[in-house]
PDB file of N, CA and C in Angstrom:
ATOM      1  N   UNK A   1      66.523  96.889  35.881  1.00  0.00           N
ATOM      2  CA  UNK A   1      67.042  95.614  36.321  1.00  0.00           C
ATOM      3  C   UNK A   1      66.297  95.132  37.564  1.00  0.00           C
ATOM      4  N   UNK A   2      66.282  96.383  38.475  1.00  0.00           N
ATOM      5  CA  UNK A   2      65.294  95.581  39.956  1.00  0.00           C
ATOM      6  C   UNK A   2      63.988  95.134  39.499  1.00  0.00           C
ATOM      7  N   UNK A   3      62.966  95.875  38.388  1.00  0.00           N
ATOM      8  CA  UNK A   3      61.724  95.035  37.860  1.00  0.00           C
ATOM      9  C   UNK A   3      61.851  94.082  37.751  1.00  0.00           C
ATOM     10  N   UNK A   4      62.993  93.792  36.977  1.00  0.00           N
ATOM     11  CA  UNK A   4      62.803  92.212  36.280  1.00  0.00           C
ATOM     12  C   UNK A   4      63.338  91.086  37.194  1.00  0.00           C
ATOM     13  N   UNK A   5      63.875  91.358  38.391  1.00  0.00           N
ATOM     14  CA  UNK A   5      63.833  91.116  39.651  1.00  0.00           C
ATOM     15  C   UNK A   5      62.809  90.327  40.541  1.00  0.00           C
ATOM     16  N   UNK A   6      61.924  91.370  40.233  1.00  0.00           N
ATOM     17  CA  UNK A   6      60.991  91.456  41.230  1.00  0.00           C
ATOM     18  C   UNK A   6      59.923  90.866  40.934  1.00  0.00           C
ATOM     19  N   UNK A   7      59.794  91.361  39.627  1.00  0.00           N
ATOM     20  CA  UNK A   7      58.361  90.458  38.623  1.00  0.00           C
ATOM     21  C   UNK A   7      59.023  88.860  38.548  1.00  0.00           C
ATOM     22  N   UNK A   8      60.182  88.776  38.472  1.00  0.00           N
ATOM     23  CA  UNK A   8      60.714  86.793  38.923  1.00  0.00           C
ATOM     24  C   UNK A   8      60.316  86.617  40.399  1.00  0.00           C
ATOM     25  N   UNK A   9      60.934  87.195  40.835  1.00  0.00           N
ATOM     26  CA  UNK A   9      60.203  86.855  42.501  1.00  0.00           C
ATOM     27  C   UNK A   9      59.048  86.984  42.785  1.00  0.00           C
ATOM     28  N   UNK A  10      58.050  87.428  42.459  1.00  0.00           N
ATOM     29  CA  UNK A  10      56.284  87.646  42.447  1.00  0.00           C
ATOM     30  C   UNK A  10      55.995  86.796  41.322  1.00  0.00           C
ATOM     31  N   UNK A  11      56.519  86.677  40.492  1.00  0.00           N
ATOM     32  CA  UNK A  11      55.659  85.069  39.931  1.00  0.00           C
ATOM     33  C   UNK A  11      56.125  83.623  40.633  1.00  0.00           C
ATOM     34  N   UNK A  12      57.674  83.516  41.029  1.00  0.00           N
ATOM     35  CA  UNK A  12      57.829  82.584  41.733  1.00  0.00           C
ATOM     36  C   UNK A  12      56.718  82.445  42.996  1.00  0.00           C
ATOM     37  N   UNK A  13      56.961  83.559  43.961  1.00  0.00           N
ATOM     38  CA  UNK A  13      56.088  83.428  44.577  1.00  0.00           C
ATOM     39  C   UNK A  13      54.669  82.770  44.337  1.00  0.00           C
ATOM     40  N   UNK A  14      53.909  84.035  43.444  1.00  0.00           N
ATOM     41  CA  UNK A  14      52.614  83.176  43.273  1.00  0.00           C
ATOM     42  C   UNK A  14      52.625  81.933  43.092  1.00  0.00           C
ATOM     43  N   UNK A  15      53.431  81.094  42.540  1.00  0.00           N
ATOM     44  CA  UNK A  15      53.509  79.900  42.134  1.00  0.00           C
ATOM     45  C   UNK A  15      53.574  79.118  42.709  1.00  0.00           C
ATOM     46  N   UNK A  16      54.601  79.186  43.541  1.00  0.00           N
ATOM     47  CA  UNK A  16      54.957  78.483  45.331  1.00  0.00           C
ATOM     48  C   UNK A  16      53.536  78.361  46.072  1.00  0.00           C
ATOM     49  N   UNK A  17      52.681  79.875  46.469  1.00  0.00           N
ATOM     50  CA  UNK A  17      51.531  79.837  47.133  1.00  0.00           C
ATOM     51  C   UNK A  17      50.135  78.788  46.155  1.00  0.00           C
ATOM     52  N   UNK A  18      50.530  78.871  45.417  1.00  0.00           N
ATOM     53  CA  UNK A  18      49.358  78.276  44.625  1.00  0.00           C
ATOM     54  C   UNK A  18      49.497  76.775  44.527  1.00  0.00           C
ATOM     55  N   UNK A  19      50.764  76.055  44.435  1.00  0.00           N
ATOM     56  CA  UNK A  19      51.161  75.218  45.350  1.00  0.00           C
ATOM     57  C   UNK A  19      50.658  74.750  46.393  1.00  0.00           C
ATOM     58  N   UNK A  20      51.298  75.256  47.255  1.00  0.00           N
ATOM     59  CA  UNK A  20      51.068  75.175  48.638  1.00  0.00           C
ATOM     60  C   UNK A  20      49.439  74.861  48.767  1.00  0.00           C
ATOM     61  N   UNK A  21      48.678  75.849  48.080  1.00  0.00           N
ATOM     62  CA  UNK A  21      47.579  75.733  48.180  1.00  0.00           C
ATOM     63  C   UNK A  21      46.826  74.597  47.702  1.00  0.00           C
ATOM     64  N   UNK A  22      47.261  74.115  46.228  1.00  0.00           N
ATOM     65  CA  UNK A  22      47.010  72.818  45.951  1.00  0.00           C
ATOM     66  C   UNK A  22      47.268  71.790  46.459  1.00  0.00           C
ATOM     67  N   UNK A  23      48.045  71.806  47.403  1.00  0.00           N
ATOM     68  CA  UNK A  23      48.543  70.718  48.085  1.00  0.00           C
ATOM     69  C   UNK A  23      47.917  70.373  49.441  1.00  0.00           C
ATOM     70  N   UNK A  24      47.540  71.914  50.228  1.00  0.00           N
ATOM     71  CA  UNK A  24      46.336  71.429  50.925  1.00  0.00           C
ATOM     72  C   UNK A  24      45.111  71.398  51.034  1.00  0.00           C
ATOM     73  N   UNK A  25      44.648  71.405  49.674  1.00  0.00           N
ATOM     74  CA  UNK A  25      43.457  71.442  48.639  1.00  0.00           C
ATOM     75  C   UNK A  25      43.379  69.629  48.462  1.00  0.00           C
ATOM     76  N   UNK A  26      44.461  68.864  47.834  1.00  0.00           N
ATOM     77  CA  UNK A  26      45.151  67.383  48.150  1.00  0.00           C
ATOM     78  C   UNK A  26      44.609  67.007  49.228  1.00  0.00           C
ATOM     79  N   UNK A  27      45.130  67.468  50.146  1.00  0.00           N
ATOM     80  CA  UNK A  27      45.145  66.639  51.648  1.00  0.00           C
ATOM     81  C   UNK A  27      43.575  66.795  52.088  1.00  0.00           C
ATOM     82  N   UNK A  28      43.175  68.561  52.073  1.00  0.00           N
ATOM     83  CA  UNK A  28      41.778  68.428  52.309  1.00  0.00           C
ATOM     84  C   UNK A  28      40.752  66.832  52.061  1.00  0.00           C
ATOM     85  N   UNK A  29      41.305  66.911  50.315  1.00  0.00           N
ATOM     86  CA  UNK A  29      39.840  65.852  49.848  1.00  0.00           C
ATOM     87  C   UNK A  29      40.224  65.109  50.309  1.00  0.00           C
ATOM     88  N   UNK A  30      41.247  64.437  51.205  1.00  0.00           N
ATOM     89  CA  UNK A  30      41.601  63.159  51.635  1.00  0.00           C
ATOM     90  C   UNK A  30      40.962  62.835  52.841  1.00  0.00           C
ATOM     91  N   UNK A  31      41.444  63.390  53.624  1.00  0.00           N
ATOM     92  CA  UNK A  31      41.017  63.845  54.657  1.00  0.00           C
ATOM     93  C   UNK A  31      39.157  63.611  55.131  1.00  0.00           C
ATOM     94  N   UNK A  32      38.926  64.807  54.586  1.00  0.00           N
ATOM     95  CA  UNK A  32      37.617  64.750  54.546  1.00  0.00           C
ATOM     96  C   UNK A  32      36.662  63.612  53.005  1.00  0.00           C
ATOM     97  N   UNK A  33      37.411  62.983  52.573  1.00  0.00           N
ATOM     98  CA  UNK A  33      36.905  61.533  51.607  1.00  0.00           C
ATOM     99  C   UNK A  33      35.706  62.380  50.753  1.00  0.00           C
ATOM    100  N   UNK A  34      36.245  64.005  49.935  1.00  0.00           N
ATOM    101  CA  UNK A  34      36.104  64.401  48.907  1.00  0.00           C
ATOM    102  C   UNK A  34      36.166  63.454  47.625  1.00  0.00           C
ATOM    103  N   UNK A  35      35.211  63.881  46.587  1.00  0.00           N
ATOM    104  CA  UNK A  35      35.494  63.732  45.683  1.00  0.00           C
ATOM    105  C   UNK A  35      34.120  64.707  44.674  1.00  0.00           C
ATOM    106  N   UNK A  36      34.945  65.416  43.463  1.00  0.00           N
ATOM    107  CA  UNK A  36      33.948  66.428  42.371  1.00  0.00           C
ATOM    108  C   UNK A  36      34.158  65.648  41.071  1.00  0.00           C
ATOM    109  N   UNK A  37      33.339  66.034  40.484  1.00  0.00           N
ATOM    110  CA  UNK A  37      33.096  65.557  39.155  1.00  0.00           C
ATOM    111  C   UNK A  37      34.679  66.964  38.660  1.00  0.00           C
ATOM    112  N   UNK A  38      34.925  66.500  37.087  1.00  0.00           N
ATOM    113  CA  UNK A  38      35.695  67.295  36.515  1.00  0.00           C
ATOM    114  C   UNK A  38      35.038  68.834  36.421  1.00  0.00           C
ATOM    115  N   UNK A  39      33.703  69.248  36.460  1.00  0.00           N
ATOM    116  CA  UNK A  39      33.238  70.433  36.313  1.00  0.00           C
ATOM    117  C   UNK A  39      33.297  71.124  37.462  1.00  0.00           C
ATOM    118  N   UNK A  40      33.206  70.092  38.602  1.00  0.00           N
ATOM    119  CA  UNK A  40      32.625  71.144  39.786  1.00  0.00           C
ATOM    120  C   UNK A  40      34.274  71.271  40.863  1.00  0.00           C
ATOM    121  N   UNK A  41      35.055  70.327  40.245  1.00  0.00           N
ATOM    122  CA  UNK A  41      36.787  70.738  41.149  1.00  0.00           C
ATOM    123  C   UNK A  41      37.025  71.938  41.035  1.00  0.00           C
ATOM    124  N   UNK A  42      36.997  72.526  39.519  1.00  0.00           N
ATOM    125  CA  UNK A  42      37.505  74.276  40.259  1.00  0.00           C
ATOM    126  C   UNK A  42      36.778  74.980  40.755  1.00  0.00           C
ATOM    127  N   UNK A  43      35.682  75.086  40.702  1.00  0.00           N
ATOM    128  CA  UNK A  43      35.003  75.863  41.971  1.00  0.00           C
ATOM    129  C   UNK A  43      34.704  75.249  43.215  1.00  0.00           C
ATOM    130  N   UNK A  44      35.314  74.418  43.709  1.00  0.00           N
ATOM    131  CA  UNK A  44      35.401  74.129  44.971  1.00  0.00           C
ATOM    132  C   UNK A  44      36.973  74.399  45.188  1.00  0.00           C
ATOM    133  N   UNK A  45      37.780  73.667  44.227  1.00  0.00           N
ATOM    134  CA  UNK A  45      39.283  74.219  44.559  1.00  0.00           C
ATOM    135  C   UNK A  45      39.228  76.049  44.619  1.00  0.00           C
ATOM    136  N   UNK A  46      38.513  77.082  44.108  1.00  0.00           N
ATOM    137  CA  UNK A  46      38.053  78.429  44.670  1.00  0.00           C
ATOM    138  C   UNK A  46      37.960  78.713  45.859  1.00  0.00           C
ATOM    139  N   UNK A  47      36.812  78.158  46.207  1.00  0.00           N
ATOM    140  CA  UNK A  47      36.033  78.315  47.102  1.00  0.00           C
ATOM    141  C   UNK A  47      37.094  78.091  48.286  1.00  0.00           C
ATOM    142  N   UNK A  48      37.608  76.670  48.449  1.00  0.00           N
ATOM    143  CA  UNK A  48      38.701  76.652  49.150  1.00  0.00           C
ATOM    144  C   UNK A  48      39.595  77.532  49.553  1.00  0.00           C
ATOM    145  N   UNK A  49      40.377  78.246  48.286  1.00  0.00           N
ATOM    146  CA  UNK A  49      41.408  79.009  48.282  1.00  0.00           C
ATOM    147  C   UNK A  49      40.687  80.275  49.085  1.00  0.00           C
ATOM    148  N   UNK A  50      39.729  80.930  48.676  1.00  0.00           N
ATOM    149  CA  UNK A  50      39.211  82.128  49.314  1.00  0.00           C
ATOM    150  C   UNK A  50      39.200  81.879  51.163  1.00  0.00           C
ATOM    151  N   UNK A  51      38.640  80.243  51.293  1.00  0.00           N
ATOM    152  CA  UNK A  51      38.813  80.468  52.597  1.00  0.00           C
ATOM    153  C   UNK A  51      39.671  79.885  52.972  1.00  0.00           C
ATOM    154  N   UNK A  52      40.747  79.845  52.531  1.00  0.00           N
ATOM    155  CA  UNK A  52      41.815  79.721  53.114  1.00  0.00           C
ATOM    156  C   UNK A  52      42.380  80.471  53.444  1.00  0.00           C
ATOM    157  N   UNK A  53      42.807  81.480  52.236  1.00  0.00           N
ATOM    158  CA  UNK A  53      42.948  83.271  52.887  1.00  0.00           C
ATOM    159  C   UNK A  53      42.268  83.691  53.777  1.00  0.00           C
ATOM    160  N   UNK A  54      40.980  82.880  53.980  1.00  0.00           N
ATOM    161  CA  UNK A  54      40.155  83.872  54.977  1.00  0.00           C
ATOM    162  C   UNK A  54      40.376  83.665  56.321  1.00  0.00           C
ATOM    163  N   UNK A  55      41.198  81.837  56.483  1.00  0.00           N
ATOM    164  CA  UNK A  55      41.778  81.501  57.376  1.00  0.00           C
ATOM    165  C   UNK A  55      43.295  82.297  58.268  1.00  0.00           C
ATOM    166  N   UNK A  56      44.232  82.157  57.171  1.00  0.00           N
ATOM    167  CA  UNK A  56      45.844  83.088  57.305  1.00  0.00           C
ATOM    168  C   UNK A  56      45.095  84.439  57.702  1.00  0.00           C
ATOM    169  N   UNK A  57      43.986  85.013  57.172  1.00  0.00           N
ATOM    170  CA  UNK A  57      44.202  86.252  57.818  1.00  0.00           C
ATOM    171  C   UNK A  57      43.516  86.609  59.256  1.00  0.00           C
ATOM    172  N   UNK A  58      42.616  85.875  59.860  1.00  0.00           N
ATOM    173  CA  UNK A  58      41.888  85.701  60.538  1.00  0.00           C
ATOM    174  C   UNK A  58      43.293  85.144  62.066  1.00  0.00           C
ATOM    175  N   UNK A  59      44.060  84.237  61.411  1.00  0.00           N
ATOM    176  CA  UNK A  59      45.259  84.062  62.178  1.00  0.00           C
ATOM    177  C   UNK A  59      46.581  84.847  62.472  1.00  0.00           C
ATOM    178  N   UNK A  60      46.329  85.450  61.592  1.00  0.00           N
ATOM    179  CA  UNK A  60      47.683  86.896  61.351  1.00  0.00           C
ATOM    180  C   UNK A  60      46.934  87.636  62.701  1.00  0.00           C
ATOM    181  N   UNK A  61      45.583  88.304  62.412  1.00  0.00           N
ATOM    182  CA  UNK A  61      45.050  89.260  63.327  1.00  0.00           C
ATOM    183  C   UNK A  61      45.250  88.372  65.049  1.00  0.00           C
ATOM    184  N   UNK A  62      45.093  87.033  65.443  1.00  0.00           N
ATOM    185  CA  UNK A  62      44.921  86.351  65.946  1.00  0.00           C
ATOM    186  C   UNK A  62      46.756  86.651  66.749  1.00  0.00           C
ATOM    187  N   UNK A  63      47.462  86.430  65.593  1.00  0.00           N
ATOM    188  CA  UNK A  63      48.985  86.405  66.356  1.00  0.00           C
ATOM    189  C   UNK A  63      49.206  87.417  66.687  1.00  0.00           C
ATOM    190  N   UNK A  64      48.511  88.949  66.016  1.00  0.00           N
ATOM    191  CA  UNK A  64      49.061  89.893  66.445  1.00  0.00           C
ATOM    192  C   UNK A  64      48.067  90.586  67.684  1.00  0.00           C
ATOM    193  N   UNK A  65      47.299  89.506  68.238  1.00  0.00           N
ATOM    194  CA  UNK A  65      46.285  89.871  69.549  1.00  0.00           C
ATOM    195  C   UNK A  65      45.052  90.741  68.979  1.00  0.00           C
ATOM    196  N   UNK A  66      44.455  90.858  67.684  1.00  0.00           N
ATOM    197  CA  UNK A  66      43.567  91.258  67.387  1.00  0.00           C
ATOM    198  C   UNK A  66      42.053  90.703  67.849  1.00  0.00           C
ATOM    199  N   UNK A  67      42.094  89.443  67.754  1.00  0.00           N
ATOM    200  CA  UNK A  67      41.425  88.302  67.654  1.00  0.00           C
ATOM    201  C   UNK A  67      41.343  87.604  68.672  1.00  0.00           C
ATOM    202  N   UNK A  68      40.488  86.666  69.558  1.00  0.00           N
ATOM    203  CA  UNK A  68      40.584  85.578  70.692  1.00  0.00           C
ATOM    204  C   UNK A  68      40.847  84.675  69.955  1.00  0.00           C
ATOM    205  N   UNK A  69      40.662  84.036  68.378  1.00  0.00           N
ATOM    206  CA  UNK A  69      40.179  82.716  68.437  1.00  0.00           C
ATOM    207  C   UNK A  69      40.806  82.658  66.998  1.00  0.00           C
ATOM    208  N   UNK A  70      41.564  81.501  67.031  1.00  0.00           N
ATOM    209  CA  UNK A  70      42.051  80.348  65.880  1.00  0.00           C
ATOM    210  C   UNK A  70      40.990  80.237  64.705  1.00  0.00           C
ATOM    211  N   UNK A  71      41.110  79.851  63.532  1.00  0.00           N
ATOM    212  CA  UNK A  71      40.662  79.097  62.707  1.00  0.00           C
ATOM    213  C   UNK A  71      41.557  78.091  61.644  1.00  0.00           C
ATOM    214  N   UNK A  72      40.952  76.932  61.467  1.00  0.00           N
ATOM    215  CA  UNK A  72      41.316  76.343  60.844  1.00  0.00           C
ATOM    216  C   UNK A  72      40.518  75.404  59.834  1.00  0.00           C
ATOM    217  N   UNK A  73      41.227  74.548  58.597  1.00  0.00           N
ATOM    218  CA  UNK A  73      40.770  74.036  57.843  1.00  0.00           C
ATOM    219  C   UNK A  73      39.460  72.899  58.647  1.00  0.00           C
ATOM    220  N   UNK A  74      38.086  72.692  57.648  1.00  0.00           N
ATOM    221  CA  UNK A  74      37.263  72.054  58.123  1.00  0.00           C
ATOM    222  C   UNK A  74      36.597  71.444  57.230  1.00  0.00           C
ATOM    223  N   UNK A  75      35.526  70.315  57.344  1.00  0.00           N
ATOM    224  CA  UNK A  75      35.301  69.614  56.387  1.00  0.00           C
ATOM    225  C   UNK A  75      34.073  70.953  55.564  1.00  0.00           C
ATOM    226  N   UNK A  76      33.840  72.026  56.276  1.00  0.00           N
ATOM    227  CA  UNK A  76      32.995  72.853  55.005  1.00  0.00           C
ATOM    228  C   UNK A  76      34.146  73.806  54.093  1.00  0.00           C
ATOM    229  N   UNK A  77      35.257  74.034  54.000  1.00  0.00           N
ATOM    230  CA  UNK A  77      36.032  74.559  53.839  1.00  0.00           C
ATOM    231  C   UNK A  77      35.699  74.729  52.529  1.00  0.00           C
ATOM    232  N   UNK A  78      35.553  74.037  51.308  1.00  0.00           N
ATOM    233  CA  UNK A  78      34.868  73.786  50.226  1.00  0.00           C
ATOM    234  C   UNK A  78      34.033  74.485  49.679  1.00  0.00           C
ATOM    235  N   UNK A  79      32.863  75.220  50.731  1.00  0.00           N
ATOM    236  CA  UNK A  79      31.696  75.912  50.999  1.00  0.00           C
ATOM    237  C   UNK A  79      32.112  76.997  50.512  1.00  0.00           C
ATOM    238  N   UNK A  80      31.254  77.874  48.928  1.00  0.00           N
ATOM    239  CA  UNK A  80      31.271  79.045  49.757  1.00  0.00           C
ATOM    240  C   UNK A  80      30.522  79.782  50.678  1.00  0.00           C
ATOM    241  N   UNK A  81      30.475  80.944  50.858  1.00  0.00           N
ATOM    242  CA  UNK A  81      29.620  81.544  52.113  1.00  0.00           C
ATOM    243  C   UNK A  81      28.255  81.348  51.764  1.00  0.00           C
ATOM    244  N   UNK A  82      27.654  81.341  50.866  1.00  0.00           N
ATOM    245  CA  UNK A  82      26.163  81.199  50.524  1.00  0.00           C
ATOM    246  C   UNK A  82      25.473  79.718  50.774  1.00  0.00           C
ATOM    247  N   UNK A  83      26.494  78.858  50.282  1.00  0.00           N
ATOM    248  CA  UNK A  83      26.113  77.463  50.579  1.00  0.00           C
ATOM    249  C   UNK A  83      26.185  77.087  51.909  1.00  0.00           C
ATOM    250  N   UNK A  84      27.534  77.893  52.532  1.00  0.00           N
ATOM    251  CA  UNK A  84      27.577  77.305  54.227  1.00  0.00           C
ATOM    252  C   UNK A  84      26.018  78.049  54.801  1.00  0.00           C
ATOM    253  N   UNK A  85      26.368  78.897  54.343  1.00  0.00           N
ATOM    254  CA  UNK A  85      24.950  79.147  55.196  1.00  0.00           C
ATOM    255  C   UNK A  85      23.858  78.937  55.124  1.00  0.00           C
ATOM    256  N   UNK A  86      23.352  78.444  53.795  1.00  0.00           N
ATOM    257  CA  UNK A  86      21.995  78.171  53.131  1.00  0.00           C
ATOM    258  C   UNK A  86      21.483  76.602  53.746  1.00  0.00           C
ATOM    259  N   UNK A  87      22.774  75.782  54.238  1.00  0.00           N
ATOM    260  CA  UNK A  87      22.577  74.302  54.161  1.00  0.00           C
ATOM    261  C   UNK A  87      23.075  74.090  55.643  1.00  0.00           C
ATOM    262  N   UNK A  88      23.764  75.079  56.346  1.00  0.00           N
ATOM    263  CA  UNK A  88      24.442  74.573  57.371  1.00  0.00           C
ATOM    264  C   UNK A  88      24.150  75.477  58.535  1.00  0.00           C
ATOM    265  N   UNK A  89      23.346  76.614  58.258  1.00  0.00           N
ATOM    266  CA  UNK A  89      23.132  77.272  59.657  1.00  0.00           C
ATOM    267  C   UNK A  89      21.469  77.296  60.218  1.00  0.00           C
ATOM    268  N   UNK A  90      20.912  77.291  58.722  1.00  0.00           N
ATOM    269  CA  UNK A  90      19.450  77.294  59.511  1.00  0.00           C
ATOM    270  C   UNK A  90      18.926  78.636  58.878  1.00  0.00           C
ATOM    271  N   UNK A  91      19.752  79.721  58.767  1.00  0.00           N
ATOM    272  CA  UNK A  91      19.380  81.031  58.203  1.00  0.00           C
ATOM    273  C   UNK A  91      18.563  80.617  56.917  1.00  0.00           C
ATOM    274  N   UNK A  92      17.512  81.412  56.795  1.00  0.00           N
ATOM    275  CA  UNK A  92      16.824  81.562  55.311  1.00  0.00           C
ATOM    276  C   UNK A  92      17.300  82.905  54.741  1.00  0.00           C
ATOM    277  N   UNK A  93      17.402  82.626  53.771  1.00  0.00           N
ATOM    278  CA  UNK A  93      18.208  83.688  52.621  1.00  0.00           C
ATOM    279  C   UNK A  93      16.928  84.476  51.937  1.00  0.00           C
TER     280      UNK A  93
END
């Protein structure tokens, strides 16, 4: 009985977060005056999501004094790591 519990509450969950995530996936392209063709939205809606996690956790360590420094959503957010860096730092790959 607690499985079937729990596996409702961990899919709700995921569902909620994935949400959430689409929603400031939404606001992002607004924001920053996004727009993808139908092929290339889910891998930027990806790309997003990864750094978005990469954001929450970077801020978790941050609240719990791991960290000096904040991060937050930005207009490369979109990016993944190969592109931010290939186009936006100067590094040659």
């Amino acid at each position: 009985m607690f499985n079937k519990y729990f596996l409702l509450f961990a899919a709700i969950f995921v569902v909620a977060c994935a949400l959430s995530d689409q929603e400031e996936f939404d606001a992002f392209k607004v924001k920053y005056n996004k727009q993808y063709s139908p092929q290339e939205e889910a891998q930027r809606f990806k790309n997003f999501q990864e750094n978005l996690q990469h954001i929450r956790d970077n801020n978790a360590k941050y609240d719990n004094g791991e960290v000096s420094f904040k991060e937050g959503i930005n207009q490369f957010s979109d990016l993944s790591p190969e592109e931010f860096s290939q186009h936006h730092t100067g590094l040659k790959q």
